[in-house]
Protein backbone atom coordinates (compact mmCIF):
# COMPACT_ATOMS: atom_id res chain seq x y z
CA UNK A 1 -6.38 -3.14 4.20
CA UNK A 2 -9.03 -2.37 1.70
CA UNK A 3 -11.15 0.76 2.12
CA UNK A 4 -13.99 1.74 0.26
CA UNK A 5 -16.75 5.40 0.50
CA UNK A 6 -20.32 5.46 0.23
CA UNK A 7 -20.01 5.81 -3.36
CA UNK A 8 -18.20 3.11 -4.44
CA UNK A 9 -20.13 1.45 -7.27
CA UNK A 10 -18.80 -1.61 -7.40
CA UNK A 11 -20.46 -4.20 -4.67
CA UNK A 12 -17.16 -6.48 -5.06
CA UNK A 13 -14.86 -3.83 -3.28
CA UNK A 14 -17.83 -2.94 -0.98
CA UNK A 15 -17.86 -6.54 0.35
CA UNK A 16 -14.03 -7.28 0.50
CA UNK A 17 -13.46 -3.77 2.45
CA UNK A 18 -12.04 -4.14 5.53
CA UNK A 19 -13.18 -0.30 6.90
CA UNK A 20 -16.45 1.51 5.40
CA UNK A 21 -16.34 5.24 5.16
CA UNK A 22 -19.27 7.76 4.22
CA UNK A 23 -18.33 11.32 3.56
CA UNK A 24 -21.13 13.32 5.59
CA UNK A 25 -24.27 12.89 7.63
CA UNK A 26 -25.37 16.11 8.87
CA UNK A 27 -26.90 14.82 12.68
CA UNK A 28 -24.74 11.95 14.89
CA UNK A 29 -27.28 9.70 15.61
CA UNK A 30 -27.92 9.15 11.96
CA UNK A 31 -23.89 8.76 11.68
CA UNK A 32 -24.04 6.32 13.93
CA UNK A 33 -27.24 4.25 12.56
CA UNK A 34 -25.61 4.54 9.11
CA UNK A 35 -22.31 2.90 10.74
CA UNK A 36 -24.41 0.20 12.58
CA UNK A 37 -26.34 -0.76 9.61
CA UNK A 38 -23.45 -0.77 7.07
CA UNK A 39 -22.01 -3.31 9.30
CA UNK A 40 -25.14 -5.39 9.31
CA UNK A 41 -24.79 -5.31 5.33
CA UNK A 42 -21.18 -5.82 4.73
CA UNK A 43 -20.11 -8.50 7.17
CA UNK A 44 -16.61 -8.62 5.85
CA UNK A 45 -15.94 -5.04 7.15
CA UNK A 46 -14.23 -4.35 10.27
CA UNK A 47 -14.93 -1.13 10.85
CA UNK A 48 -17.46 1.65 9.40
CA UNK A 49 -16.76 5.86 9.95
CA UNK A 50 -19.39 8.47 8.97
CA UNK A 51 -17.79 12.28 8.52
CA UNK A 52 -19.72 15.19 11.04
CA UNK A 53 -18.76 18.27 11.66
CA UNK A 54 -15.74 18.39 13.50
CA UNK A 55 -14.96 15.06 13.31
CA UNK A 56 -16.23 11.46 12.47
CA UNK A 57 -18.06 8.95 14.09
CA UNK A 58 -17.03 5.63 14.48
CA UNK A 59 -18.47 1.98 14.51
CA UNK A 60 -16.32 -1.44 15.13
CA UNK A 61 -17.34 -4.61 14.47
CA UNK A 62 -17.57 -5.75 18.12
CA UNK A 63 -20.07 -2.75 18.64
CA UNK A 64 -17.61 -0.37 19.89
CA UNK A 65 -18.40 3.21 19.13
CA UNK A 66 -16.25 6.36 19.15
CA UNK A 67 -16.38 10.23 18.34
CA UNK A 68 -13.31 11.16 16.74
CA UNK A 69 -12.59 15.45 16.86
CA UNK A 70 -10.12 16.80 14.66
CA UNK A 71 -9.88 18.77 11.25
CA UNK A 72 -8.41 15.59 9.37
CA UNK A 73 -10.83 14.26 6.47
CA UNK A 74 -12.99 10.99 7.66
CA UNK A 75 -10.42 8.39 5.31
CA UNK A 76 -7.39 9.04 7.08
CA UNK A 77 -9.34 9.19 10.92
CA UNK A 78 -10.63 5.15 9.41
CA UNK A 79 -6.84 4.12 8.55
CA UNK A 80 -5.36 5.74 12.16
CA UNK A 81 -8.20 3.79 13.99
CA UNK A 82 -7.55 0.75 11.53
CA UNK A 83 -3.93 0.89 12.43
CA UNK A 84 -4.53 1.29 16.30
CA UNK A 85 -6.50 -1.41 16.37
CA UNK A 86 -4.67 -4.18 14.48
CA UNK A 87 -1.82 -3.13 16.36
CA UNK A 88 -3.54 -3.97 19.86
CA UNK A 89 -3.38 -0.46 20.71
CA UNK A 90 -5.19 1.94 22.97
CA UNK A 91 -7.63 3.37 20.47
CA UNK A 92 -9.48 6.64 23.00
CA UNK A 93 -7.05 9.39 23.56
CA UNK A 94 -5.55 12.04 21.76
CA UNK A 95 -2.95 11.15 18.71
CA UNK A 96 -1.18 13.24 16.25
CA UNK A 97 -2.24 12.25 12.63
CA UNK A 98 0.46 13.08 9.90
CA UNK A 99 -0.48 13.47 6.62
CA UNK A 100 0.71 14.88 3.18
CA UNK A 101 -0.03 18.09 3.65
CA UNK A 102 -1.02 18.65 7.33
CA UNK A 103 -0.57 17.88 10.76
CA UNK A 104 -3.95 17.34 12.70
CA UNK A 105 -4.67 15.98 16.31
CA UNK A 106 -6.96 13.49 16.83
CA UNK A 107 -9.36 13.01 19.66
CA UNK A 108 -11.03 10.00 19.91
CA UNK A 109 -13.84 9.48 22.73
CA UNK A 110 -15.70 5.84 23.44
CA UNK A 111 -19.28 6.53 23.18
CA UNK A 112 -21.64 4.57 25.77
């Protein structure tokens, strides 16, 4: 999949990304209005993920919305959620998120 940040400057990659990350919004309601509203603009992407402290918030394209809590950085929480959900998996619950250099769990809430 194609994944692109806020600061991509190149609208082509913007509008073939499949998952939309932004690196940090300091209040979660913001995070989540920036995740809604990225999806209204880019209606190729799947899925959208704003960094907050502890964590990440998260936006799908069929409006369902998660916290995520762990220490991992917001582009790797996108690809685990990417990978959960094109695998039909359970997405909320607690997974163990492998990366280069660390180990970090992953805790990741539906929001109403």
């Amino acid at each position: 999949h194609l994944s692109a940040g806020d600061h991509e400057w190149d609208l082509r990659i913007l509008q073939a990304a499949e998952v939309l990350t932004r690196d940090r919004i300091a209040e979660v309601p913001a995070a989540f209005a920036w995740t809604r509203s990225t999806l209204d603009r880019y209606p190729g992407a799947l899925l959208t993920c704003a960094n907050v402290e502890g964590g990440c918030v998260a936006t799908f394209r069929d409006g369902r919305r998660l916290t995520v809590k762990t220490t991992a950085d917001g582009t790797s929480i996108a690809a685990l959620l990417y990978a959960l959900h094109r695998a039909g998996s359970t997405i909320t619950g607690t997974w163990r998120l492998e990366t280069a250099r660390h180990s970090h769990t992953v805790t990741v809430h539906p929001e109403p």
